[in-house]
N, C-alpha and C. Protein backbone atom coordinates (compact mmCIF):
# COMPACT_ATOMS: atom_id res chain seq x y z
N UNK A 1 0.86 -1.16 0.00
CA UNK A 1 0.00 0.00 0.00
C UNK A 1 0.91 1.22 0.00
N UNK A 2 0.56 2.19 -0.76
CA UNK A 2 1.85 2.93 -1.01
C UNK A 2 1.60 4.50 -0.57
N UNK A 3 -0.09 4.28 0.15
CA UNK A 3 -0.58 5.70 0.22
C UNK A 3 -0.90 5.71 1.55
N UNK A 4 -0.51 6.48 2.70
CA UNK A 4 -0.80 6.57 4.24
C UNK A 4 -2.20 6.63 3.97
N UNK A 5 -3.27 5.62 4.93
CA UNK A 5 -4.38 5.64 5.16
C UNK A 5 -5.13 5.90 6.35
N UNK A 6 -5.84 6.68 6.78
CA UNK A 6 -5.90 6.65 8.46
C UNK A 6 -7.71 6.34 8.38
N UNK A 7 -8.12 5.15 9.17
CA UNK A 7 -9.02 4.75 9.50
C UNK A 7 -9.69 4.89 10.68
N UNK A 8 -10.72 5.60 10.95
CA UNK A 8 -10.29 5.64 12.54
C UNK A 8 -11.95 4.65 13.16
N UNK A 9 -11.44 4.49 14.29
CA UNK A 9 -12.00 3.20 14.84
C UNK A 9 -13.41 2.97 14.44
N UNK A 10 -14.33 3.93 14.51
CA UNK A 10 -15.55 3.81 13.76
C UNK A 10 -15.81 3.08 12.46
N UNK A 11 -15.06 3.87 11.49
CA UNK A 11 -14.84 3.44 10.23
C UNK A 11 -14.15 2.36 10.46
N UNK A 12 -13.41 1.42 11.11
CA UNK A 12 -12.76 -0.23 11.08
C UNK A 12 -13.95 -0.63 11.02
N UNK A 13 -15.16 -0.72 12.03
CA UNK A 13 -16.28 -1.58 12.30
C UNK A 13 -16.82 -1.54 11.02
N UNK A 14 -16.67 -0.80 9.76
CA UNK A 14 -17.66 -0.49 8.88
C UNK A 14 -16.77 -1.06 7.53
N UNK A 15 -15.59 -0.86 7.47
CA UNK A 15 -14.90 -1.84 6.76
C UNK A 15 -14.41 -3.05 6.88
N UNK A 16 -14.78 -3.55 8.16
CA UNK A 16 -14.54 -4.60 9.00
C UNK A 16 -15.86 -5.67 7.86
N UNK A 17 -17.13 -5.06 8.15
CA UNK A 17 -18.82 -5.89 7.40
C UNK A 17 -18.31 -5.67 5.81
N UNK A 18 -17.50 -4.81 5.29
CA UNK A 18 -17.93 -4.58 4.14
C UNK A 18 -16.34 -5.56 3.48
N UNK A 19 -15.73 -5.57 4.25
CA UNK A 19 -14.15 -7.24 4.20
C UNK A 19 -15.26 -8.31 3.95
N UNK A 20 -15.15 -8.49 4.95
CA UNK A 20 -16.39 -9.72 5.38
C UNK A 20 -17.47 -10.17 3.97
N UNK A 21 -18.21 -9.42 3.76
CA UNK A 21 -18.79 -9.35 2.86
C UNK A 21 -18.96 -8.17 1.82
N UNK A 22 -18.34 -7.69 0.86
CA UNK A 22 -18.87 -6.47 0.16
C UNK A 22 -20.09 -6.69 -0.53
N UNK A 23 -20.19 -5.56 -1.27
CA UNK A 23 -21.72 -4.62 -1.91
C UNK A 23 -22.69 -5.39 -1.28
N UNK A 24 -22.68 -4.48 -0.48
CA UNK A 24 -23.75 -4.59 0.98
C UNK A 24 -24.32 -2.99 0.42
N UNK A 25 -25.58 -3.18 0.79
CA UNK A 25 -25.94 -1.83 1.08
C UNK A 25 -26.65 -1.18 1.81
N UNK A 26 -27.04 -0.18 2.39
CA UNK A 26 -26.02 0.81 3.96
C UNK A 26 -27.50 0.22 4.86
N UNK A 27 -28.64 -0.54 4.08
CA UNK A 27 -29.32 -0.52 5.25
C UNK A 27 -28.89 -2.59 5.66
N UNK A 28 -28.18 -3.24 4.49
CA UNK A 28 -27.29 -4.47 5.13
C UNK A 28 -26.26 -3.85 6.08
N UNK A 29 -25.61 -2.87 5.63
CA UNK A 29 -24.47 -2.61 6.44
C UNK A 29 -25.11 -2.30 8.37
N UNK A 30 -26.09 -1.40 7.86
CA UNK A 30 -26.95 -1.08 9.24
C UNK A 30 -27.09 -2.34 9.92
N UNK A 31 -27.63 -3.10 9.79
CA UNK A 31 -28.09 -4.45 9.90
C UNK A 31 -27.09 -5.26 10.39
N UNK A 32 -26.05 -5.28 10.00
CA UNK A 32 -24.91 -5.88 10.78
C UNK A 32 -24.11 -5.20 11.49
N UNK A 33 -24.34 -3.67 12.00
CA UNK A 33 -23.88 -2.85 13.09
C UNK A 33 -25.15 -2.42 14.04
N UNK A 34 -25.76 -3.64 13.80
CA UNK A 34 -27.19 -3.11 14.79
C UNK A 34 -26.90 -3.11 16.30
N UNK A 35 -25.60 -3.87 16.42
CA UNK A 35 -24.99 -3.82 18.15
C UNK A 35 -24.52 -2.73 18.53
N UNK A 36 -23.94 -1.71 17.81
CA UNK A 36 -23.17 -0.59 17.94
C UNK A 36 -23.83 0.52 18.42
N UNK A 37 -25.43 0.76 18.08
CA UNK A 37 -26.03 1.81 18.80
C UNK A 37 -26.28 2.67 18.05
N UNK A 38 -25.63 3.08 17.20
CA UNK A 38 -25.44 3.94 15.96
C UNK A 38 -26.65 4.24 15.29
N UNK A 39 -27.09 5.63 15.03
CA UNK A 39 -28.48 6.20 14.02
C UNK A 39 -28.14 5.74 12.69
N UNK A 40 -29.03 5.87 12.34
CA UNK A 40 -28.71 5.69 10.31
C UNK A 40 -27.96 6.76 9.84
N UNK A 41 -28.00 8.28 10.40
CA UNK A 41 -27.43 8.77 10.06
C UNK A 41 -25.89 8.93 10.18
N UNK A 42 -25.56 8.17 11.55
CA UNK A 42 -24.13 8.01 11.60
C UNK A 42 -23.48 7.02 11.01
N UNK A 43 -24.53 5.77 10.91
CA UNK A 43 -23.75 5.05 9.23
C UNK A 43 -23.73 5.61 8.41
N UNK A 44 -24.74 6.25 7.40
CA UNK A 44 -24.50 7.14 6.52
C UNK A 44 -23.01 8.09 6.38
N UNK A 45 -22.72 8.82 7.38
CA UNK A 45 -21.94 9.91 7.76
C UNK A 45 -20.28 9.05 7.39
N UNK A 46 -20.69 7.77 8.45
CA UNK A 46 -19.31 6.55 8.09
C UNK A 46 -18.77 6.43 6.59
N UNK A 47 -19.92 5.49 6.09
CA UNK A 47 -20.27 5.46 4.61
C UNK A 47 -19.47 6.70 3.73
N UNK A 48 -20.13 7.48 3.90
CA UNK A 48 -19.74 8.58 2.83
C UNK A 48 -18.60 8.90 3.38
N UNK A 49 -17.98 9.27 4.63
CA UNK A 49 -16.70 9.39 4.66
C UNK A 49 -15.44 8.29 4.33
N UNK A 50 -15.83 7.31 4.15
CA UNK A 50 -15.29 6.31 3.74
C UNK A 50 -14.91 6.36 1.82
N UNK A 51 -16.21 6.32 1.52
CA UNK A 51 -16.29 6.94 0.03
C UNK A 51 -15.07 8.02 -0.04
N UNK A 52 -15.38 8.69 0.53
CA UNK A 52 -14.32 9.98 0.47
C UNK A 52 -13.00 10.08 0.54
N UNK A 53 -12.61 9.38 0.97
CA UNK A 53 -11.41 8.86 1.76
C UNK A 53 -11.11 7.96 0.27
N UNK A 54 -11.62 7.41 -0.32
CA UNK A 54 -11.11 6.65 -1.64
C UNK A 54 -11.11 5.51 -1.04
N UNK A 55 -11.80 5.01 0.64
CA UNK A 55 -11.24 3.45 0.75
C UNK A 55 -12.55 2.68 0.47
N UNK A 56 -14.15 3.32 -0.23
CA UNK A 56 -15.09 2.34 -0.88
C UNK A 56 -15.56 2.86 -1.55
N UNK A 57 -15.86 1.99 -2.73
CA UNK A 57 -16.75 2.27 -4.00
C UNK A 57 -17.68 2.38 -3.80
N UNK A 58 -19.00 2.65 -4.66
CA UNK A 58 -20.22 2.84 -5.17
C UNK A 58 -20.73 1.80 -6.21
N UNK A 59 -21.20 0.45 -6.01
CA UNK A 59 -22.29 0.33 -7.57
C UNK A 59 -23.21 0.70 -7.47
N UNK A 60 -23.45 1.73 -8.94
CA UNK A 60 -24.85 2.71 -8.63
C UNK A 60 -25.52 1.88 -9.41
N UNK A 61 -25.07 0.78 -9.88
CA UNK A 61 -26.22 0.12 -11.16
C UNK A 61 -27.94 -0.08 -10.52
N UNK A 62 -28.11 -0.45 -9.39
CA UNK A 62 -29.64 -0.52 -8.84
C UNK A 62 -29.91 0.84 -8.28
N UNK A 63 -30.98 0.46 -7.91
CA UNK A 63 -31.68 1.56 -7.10
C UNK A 63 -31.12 2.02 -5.90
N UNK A 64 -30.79 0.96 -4.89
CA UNK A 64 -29.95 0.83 -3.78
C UNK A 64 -28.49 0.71 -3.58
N UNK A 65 -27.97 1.78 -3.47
CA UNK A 65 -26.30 1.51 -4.28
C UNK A 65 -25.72 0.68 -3.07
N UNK A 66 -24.61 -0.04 -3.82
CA UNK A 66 -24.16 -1.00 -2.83
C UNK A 66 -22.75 -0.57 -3.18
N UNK A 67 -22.06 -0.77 -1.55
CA UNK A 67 -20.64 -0.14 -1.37
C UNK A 67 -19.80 -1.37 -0.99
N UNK A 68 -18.67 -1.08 -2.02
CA UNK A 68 -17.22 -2.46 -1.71
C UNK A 68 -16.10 -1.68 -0.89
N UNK A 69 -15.11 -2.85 -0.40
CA UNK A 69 -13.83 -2.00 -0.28
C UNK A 69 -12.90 -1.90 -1.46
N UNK A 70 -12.45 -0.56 -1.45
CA UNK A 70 -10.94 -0.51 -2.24
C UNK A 70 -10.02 -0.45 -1.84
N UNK A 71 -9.48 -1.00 -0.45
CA UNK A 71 -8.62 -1.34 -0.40
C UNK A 71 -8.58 -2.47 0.56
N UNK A 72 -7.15 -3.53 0.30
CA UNK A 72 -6.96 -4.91 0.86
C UNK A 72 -7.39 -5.08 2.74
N UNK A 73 -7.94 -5.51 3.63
CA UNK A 73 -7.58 -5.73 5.00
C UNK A 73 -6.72 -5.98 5.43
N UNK A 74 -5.81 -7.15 4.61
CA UNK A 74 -4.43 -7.42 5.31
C UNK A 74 -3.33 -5.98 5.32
N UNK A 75 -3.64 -5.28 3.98
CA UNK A 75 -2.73 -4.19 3.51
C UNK A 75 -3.08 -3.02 4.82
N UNK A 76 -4.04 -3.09 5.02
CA UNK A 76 -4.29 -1.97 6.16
C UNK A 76 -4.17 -2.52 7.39
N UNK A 77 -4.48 -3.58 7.74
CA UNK A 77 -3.95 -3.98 8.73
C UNK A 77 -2.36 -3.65 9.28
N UNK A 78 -1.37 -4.34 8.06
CA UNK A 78 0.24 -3.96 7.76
C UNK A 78 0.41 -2.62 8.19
N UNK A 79 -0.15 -1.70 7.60
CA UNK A 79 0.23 -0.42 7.33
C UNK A 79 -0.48 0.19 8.99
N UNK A 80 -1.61 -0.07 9.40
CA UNK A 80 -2.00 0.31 10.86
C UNK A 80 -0.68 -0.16 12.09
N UNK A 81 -0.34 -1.46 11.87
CA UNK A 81 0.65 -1.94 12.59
C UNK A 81 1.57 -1.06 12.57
N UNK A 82 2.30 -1.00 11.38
CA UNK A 82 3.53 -0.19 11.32
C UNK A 82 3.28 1.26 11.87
N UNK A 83 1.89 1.61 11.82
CA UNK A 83 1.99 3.51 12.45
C UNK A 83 2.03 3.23 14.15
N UNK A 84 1.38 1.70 14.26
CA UNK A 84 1.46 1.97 15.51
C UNK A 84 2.91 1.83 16.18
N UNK A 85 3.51 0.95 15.47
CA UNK A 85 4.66 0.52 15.98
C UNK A 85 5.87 1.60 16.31
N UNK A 86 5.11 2.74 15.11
CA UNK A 86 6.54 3.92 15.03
C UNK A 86 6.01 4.82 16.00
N UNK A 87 4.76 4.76 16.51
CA UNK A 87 4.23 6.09 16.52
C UNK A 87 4.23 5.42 18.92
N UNK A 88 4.06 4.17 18.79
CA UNK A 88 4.10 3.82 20.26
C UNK A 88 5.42 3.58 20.77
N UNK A 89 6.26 2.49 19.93
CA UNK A 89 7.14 1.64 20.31
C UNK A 89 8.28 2.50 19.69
N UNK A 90 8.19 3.42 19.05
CA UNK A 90 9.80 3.99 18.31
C UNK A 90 10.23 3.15 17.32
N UNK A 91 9.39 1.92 16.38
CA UNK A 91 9.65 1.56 15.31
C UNK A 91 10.46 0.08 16.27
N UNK A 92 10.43 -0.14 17.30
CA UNK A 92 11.07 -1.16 18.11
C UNK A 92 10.01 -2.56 18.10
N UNK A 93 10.19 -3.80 17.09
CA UNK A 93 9.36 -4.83 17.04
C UNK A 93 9.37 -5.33 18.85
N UNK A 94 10.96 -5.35 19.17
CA UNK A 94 11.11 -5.33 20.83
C UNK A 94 10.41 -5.15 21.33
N UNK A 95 10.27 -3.78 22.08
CA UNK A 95 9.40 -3.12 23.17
C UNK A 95 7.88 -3.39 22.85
N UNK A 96 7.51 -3.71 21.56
CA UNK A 96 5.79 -4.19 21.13
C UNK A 96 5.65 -5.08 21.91
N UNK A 97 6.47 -6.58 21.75
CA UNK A 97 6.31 -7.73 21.69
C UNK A 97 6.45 -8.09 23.53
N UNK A 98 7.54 -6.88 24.08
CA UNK A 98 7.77 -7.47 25.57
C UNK A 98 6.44 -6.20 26.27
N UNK A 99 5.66 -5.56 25.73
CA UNK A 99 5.06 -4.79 26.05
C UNK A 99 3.72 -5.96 26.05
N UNK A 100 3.45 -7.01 24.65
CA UNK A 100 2.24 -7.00 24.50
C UNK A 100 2.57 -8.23 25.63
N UNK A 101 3.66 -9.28 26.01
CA UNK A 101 3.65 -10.03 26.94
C UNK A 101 3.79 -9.71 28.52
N UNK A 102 3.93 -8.52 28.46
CA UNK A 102 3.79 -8.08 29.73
C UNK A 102 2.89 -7.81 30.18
N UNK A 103 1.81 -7.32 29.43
CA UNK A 103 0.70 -7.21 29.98
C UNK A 103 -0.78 -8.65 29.62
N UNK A 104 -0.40 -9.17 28.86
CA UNK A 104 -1.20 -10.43 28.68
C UNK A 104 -0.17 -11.82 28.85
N UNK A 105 -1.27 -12.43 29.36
CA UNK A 105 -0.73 -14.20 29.92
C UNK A 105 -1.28 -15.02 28.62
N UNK A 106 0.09 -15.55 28.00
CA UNK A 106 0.00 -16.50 26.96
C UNK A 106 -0.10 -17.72 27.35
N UNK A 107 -0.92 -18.08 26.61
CA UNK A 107 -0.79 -20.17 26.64
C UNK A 107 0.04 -20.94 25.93
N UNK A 108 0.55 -21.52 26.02
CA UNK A 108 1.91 -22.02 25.63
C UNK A 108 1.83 -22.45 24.50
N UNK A 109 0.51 -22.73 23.60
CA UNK A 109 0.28 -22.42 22.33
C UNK A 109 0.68 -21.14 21.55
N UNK A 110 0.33 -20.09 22.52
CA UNK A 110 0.50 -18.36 21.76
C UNK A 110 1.79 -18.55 21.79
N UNK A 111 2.94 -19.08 22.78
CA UNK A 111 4.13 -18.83 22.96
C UNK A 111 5.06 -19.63 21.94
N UNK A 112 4.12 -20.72 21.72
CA UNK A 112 5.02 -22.00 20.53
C UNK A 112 4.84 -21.01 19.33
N UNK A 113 3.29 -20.46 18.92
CA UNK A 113 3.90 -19.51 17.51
C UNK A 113 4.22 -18.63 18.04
N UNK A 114 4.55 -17.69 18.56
CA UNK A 114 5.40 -16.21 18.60
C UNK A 114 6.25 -16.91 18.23
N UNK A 115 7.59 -17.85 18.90
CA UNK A 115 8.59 -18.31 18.42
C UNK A 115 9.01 -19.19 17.44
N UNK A 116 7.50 -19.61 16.80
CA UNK A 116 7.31 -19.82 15.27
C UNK A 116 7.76 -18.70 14.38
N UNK A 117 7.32 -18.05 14.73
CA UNK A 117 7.17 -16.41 13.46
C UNK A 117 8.26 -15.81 13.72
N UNK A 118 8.99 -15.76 15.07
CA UNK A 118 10.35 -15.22 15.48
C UNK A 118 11.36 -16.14 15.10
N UNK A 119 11.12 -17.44 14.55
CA UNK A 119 12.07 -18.39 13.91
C UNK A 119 12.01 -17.77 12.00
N UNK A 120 11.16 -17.89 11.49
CA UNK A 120 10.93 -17.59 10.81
C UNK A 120 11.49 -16.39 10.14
N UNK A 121 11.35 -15.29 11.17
CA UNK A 121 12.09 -14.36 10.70
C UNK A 121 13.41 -14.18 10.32
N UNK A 122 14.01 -14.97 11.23
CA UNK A 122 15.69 -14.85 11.15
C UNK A 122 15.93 -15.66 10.05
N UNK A 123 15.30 -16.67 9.33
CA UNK A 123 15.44 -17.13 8.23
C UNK A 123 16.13 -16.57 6.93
């Protein structure tokens, strides 16, 4: 992904349904944020700022336009990681990793892959 994207937590939940499933439209999308509390108008508000933002399309072909993502989850995922990483940890995979075990208790499953993926790396 080659373009800084900033999503902010609202908008995840809303590209989160539309990953999941795209061209949904906003009263499906409603429909699967019916836990959130949210008016129609603040999906709407999501929606179109999302549009705006260049990260979802429009098919206007029906009556009911239905909205995709344009861009990947994993790719924003990557790219969220990395702001957080520079922007918390000083760009330090370190201080993430003894930060995120310091405060959560792994099961010796979580601990066999961390040092899966930390094998891996040095590869």
């Amino acid at each position: 992904m080659s373009r800084e994207i900033h999503i902010a937590e609202s908008e995840w939940r809303v590209m989160e349904v539309l990953w999941e499933r795209p061209m949904q439209t906003i009263g499906e999308i409603r429909t699967a944020l019916a836990d959130s509390g949210w008016s129609d108008s603040t999906i709407k508000t999501l929606v179109r700022r999302l549009v705006q933002k260049n990260l979802l399309g429009i098919d206007e072909k029906e009556a009911n336009f239905r909205y995709y993502p344009l861009v990947e989850e994993d790719a924003c995922k990557q790219q969220e990681t990395r702001q957080l990483l520079k922007r918390v940890y000083h760009g330090s995979v370190k201080k993430l990793l003894a930060g995120l075990v310091d405060s959560e208790t792994l099961n010796e499953r979580e601990v066999a892959e961390l040092r899966r993926i930390i094998d891996c790396m040095e590869d």
